[in-house]
Protein backbone atom coordinates (compact mmCIF):
# COMPACT_ATOMS: atom_id res chain seq x y z
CA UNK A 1 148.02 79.95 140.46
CA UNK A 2 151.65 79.81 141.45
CA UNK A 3 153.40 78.38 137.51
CA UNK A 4 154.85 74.79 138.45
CA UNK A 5 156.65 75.04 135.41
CA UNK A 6 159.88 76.79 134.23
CA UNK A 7 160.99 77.28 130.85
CA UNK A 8 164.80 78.42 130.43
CA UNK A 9 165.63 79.44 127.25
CA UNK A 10 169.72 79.05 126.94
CA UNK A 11 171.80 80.05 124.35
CA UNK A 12 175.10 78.51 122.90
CA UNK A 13 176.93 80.90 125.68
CA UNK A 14 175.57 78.70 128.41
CA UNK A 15 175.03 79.89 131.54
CA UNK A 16 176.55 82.73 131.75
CA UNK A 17 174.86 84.40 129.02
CA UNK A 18 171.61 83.88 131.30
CA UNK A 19 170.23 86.92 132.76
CA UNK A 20 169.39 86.85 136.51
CA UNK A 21 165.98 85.40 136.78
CA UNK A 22 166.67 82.45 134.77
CA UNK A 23 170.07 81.83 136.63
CA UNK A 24 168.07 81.59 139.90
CA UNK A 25 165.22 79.32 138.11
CA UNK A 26 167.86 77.14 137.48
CA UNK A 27 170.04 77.37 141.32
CA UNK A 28 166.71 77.05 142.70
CA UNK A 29 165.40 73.89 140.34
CA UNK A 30 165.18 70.61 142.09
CA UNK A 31 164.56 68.62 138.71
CA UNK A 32 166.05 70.22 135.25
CA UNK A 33 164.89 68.35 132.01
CA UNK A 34 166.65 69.08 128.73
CA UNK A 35 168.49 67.57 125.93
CA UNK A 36 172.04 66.58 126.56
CA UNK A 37 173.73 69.32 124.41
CA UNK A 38 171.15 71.53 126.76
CA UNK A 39 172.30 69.89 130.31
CA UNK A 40 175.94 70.04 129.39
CA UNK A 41 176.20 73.67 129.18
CA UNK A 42 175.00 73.98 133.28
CA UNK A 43 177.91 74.39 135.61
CA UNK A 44 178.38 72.19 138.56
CA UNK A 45 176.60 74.60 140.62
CA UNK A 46 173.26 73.89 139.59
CA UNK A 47 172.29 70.99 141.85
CA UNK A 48 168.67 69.57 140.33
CA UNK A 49 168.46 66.11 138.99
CA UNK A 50 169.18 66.07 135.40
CA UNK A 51 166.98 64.11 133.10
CA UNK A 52 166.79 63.81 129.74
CA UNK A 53 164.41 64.15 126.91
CA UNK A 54 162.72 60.59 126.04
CA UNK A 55 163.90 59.02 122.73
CA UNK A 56 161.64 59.73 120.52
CA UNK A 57 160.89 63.21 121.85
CA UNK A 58 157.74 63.40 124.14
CA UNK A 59 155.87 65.24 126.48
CA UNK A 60 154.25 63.06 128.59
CA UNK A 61 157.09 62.33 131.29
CA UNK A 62 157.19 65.95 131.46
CA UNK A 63 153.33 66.49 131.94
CA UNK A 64 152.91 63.51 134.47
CA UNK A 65 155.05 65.31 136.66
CA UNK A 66 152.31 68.04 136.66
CA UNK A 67 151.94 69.89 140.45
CA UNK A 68 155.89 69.35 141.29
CA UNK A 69 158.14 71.87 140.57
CA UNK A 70 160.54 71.76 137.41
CA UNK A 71 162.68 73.02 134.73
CA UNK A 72 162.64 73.05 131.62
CA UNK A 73 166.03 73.65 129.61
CA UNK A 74 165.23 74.99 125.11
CA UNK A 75 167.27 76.42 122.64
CA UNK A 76 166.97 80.50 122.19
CA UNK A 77 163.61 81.41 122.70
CA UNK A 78 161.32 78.61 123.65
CA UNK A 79 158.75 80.52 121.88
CA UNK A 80 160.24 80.30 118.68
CA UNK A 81 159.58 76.74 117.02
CA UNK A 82 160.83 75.35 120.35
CA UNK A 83 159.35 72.99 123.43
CA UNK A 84 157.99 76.38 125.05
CA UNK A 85 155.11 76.75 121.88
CA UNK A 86 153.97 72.91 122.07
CA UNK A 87 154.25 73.47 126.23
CA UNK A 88 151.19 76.07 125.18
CA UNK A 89 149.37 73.82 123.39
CA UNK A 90 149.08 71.10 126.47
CA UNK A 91 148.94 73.48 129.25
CA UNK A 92 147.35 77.05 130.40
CA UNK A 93 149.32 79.76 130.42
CA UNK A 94 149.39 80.18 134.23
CA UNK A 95 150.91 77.09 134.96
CA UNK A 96 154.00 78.23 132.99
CA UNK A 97 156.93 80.76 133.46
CA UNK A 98 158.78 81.67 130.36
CA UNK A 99 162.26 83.13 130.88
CA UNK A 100 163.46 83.48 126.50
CA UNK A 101 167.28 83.79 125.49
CA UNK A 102 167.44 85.62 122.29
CA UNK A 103 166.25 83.21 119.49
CA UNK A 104 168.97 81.97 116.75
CA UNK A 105 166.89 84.44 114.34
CA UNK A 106 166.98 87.30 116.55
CA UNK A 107 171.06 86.81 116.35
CA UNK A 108 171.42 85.82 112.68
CA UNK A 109 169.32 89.06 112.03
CA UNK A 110 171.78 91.18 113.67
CA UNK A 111 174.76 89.34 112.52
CA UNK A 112 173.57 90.04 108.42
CA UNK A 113 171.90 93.50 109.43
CA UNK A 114 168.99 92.53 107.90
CA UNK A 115 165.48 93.82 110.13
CA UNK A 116 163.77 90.96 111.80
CA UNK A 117 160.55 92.80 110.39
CA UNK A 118 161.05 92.18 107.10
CA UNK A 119 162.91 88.74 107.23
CA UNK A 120 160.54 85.64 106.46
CA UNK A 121 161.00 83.03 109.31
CA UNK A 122 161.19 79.51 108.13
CA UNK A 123 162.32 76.06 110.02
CA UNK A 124 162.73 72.91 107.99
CA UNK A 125 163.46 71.24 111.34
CA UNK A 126 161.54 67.69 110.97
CA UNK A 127 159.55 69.23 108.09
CA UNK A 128 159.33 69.20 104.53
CA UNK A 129 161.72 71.34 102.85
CA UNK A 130 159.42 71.73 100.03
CA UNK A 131 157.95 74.50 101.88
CA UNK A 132 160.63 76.55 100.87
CA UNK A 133 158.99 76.87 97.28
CA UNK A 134 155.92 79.03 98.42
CA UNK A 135 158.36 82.08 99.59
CA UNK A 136 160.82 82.01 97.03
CA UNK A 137 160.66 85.52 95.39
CA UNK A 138 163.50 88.08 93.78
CA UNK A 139 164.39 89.89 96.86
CA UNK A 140 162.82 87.89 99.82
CA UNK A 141 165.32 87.31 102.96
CA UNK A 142 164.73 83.97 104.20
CA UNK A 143 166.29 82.94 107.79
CA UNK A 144 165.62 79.01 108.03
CA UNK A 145 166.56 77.01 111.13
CA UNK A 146 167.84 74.28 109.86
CA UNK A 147 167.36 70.23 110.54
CA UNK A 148 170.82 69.59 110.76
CA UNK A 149 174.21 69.86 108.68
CA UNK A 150 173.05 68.66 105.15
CA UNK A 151 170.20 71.18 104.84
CA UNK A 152 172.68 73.93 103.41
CA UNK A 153 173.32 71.55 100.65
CA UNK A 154 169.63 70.44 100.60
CA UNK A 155 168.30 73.99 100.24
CA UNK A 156 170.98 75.23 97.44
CA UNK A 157 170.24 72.44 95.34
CA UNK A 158 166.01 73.50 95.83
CA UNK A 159 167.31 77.02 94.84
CA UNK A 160 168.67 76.14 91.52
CA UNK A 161 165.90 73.20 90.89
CA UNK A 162 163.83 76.34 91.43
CA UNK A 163 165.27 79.14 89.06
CA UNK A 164 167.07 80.98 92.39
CA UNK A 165 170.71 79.94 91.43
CA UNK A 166 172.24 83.28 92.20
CA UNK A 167 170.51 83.69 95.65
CA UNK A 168 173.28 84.59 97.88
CA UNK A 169 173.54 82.36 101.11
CA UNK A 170 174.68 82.62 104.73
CA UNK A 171 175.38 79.30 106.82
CA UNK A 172 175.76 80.49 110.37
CA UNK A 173 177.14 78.23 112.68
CA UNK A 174 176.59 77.80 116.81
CA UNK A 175 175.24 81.44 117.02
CA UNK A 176 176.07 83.17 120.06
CA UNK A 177 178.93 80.61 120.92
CA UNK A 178 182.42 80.51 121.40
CA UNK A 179 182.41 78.12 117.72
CA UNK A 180 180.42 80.70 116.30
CA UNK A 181 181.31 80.47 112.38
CA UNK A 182 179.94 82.08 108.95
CA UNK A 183 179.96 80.64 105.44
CA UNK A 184 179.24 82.56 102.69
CA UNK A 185 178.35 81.46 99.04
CA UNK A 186 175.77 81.63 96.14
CA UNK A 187 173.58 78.20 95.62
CA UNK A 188 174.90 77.84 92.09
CA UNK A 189 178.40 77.56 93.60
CA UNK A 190 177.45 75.77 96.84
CA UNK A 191 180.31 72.58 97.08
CA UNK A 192 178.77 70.98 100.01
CA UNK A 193 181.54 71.94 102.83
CA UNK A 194 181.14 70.94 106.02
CA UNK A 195 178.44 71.91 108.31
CA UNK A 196 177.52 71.11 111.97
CA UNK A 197 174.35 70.51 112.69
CA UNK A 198 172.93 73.72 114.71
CA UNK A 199 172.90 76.20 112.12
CA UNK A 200 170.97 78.37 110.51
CA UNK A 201 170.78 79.45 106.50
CA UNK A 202 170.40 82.99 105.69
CA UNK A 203 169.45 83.60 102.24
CA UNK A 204 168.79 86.48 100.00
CA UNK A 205 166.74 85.18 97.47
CA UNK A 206 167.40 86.24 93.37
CA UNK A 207 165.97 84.26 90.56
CA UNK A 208 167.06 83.49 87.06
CA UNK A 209 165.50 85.94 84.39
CA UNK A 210 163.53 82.99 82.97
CA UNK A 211 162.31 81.86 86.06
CA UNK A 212 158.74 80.97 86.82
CA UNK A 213 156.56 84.43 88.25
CA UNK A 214 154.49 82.52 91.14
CA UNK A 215 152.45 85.15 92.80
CA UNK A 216 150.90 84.33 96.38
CA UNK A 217 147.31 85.60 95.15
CA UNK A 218 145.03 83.99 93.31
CA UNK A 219 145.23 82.61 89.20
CA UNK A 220 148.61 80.38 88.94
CA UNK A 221 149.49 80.07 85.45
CA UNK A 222 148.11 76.87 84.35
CA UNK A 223 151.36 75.78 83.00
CA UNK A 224 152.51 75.95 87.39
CA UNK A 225 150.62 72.46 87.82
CA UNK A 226 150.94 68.99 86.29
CA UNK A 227 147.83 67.94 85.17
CA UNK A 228 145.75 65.03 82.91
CA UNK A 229 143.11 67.72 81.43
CA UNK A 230 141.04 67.93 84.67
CA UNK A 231 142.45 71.09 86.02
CA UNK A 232 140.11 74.21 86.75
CA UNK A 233 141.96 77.08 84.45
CA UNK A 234 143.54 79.93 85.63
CA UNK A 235 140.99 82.64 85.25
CA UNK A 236 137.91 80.47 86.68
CA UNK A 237 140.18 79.62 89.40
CA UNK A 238 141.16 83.08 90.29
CA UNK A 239 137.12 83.95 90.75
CA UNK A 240 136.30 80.50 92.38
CA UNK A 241 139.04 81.91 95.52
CA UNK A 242 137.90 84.81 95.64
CA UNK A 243 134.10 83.55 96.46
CA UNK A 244 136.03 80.90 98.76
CA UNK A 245 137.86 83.93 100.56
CA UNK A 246 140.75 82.19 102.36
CA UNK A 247 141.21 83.63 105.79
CA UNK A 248 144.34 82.44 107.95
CA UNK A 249 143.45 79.34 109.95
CA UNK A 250 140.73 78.46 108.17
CA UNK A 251 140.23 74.97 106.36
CA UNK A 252 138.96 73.93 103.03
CA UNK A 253 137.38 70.89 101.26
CA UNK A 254 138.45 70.68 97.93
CA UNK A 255 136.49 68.06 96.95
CA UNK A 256 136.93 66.26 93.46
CA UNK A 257 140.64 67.59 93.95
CA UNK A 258 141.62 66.84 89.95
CA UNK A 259 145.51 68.53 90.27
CA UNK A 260 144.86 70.15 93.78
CA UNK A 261 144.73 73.50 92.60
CA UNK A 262 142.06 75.11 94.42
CA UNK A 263 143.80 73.44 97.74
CA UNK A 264 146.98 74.27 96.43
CA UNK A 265 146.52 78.15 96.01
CA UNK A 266 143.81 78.15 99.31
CA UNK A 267 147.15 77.40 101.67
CA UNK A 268 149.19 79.60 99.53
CA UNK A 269 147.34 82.37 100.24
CA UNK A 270 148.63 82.46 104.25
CA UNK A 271 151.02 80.39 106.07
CA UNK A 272 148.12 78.97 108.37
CA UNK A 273 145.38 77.81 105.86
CA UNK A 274 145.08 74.28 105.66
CA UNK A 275 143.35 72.32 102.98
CA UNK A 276 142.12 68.89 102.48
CA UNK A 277 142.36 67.39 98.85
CA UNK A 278 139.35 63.92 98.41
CA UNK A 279 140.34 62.49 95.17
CA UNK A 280 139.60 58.85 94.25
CA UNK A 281 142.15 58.43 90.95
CA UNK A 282 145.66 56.76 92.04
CA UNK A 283 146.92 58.92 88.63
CA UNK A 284 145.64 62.28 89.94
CA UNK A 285 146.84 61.72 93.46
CA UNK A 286 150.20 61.22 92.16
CA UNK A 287 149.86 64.71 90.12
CA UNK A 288 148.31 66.14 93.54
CA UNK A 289 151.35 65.42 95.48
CA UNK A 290 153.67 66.88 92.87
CA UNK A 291 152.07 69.96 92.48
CA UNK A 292 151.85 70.27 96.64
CA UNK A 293 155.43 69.92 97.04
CA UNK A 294 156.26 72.08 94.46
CA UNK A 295 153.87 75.02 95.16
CA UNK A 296 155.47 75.06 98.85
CA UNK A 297 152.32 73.24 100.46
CA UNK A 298 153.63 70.07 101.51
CA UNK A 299 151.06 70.00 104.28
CA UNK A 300 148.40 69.68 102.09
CA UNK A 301 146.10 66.42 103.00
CA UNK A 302 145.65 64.26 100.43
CA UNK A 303 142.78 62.21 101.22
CA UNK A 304 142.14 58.78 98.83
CA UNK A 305 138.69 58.28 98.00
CA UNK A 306 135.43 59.11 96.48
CA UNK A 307 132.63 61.65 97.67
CA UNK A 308 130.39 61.31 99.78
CA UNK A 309 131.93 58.13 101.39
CA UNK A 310 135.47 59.09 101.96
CA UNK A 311 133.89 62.67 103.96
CA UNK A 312 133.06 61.33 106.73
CA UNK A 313 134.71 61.88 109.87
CA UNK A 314 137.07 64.62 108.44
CA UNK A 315 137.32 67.87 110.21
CA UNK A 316 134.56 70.17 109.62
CA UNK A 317 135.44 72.99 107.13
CA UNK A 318 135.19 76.82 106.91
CA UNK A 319 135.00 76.00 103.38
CA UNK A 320 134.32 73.73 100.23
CA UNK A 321 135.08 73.89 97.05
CA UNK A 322 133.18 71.14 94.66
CA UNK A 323 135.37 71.08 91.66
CA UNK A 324 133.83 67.56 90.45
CA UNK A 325 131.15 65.03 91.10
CA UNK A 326 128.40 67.58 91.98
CA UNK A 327 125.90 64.97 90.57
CA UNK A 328 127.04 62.12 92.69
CA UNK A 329 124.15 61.16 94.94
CA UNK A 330 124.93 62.82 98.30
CA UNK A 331 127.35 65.00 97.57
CA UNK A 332 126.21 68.15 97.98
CA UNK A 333 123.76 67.28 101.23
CA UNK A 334 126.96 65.66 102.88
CA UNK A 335 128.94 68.62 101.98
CA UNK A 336 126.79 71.07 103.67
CA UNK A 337 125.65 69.15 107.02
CA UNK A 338 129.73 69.08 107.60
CA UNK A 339 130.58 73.13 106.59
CA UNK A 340 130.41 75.01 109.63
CA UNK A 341 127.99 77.94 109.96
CA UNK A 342 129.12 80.88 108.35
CA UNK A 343 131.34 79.03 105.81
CA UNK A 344 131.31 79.24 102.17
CA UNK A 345 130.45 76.38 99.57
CA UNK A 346 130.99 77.06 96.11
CA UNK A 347 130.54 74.35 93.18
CA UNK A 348 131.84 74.64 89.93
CA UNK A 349 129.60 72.81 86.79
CA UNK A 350 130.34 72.64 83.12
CA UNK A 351 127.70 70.00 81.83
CA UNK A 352 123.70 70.63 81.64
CA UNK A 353 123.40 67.68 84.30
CA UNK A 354 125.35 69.43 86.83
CA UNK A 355 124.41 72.67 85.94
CA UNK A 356 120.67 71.45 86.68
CA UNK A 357 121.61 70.22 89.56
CA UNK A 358 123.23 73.93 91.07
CA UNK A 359 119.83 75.33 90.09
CA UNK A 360 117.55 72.74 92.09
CA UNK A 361 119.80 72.54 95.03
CA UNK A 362 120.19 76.41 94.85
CA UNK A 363 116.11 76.25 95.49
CA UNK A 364 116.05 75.23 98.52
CA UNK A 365 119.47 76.17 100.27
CA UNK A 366 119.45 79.61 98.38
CA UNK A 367 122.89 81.45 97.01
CA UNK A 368 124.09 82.68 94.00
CA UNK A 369 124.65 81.21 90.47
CA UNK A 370 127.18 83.53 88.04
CA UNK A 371 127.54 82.22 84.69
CA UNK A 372 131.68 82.24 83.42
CA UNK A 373 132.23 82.77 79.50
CA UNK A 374 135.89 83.32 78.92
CA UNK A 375 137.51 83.24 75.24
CA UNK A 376 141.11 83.62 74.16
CA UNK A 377 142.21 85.14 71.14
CA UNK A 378 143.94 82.30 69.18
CA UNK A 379 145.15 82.52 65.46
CA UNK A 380 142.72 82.06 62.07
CA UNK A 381 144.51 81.71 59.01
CA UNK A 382 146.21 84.96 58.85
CA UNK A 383 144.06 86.58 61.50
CA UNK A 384 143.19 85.81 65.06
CA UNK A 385 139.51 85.13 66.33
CA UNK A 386 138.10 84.85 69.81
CA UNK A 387 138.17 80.72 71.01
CA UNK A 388 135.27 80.62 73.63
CA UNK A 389 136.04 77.91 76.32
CA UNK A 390 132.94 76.16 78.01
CA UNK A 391 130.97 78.10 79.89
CA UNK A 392 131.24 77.30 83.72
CA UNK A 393 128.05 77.71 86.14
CA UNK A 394 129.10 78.92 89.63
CA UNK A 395 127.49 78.67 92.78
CA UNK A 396 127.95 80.98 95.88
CA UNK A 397 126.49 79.75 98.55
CA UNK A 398 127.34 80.94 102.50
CA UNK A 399 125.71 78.79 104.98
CA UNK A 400 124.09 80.46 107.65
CA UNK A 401 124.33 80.74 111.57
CA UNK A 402 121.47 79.30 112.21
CA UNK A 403 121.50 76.30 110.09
């Protein structure tokens, strides 16, 4: 079908900096919606009606004028954390016609020489900026669009909470305009100058000696979460994930949450795994929310309640993890009608009850059960001796397609 839709993507050099096709999009419009920064930088030449974007921002004016022809003005590339990607998630692909500027990270890349390849791209516009904290590494480059002008100051101050003082950072200002402007300074010096509110940070990322090693893969230290006691340790937690096998969009239960940390290190593995965290005590949900924010995985769901009850109706999972209450009556059964075929349920026990409970349920749905001894070499008198921890019982279980 003929697209009814235009997308311009226009740049802080206006109209002029538009190549050919979407300068005729726009001659040619009859109705041109944008924000009023956007509309502004048209010349009197373009005729359409001008409308603006409904405060709050929405789609639906847009989409009931479905069939007629339009415009659409973004920022950069409409592709890139703009109106063009939610556009794509409302309407086929053949109704639209995308016509990108270069993106404010394609131009801060080439303004700091750094290759767009191996730059992380981050945006902290209208979203946590705790999500910062699961790509902070010695060495990273970070390009983050920013929410407006106090995010510089925002982010420095997360850099030094964080051990990254001395990362080195580059506020870039109206990218591509004629008030194009650079500021350059480390986060342990950062005085707050400032800022307007399009920019972007650039940041080369370079922690303290002492600060904390937080790998993306599997087996946080311990000492990475807040916790009350009820926190599956490091080493059982590494080979819990790997039976659990985190793939990118896929969705786990962590069920009996304790500190999150199964959750927590399932969305850390790739940008695009989601987790949702059932825990019933207020204290741990408080702990749950610390350690999310802190780990970089603000978007981790916390939901309030007890299992089985507080299941129902949640999104189906790829996968669960059962960390707690494996005896409850229900549990288990409700935790396996809801995984979707093909996913991967694994339950952790520690006392005989829920141990014996693995092995009947294991009867009937099948799976494996591994038995984890780990001991840690603490001091003796003058010596050191092995300190066994309690065993855990693990069960593997995949659910299959025909199920």
């Amino acid at each position: 079908m003929t697209p009814w839709l235009t997308v311009v993507g226009i740049g802080e050099d206006g109209f002029k900096g538009l190549g050919k096709n979407s300068r005729h999009a726009l001659l040619g419009a009859a109705r041109i919606i944008g924000s009023e920064r956007q509309l502004d930088l048209l010349p009197p030449c373009i005729r359409g009606e001008r409308q603006f974007w409904p405060s709050p921002f929405s789609l639906e004016p847009l989409l009931a004028l479905r069939g007629e022809p339009v415009c659409v003005l973004a920022s950069g590339d409409p592709m890139f954390y703009g109106v063009g990607a939610s556009l794509t998630r409302q309407l086929p692909s053949d109704e639209m016609l995308i016509l990108p500027a270069p993106s404010s990270c394609s131009l801060a890349a080439a303004r700091m020489g750094w290759p767009l390849q191996e730059v992380v791209t981050l945006s902290v516009v209208a979203r946590p900026l705790a999500a910062l904290n699961a790509h902070l590494f010695s060495g990273t480059r970070l390009l983050v669009l920013s929410n407006d002008g106090q995010s510089p100051g925002a982010i420095a101050a997360l850099l030094r909470e964080r051990g990254f003082g001395p990362s080195r950072l580059s506020v870039l200002e109206h990218l591509g305009g004629d008030a194009e402007r650079r500021i350059d300074a480390v986060a342990n010096d950062w005085n707050d100058p400032v800022i307007a509110d399009l920019n972007l940070v650039a940041i080369e990322c370079l922690a303290e000696p002492d600060a904390p090693r937080l790998s993306r893969l599997a087996g946080l230290p311990d000492t990475a979460f807040r916790h009350d006691g009820q926190l599956t340790k490091r080493d059982v937690r590494a080979i819990t994930l790997a039976r659990l096998a985190p793939v990118p969009g896929e969705l786990l239960w962590d069920v009996g949450a304790g500190s999150g940390s199964i959750g927590i290190e399932w969305m850390r593995a790739h940008p695009s795994c989601r987790a949702l965290a059932v825990e019933a005590d207020a204290g741990r949900q408080l702990l749950i929310e610390h350690n999310r924010d802190t780990l970089g995985v603000p978007g981790l769901q916390l939901i309030r309640g007890s299992a089985p009850q507080a299941l129902h109706g949640l999104e189906r999972p790829d996968a669960i993890f059962i960390g707690g209450g494996v005896t409850r009556e229900g549990v288990l059964d409700t935790c396996w009608a809801a995984l979707k075929p093909g996913g991967r349920l694994v339950a952790n026990a520690v006392t005989l009850q829920s141990e014996m409970t693995l092995m009947n349920w294991r009867e009937q749905y099948g799976g494996e059960l591994t038995r984890i001894h780990i001991a840690q070499a603490q001091p003796l008198g003058d010596f050191d001796t092995w300190r066994q921890a309690l065993p855990i019982t693990l069960l593997d279980v995949v659910k299959p397609f025909d199920a």
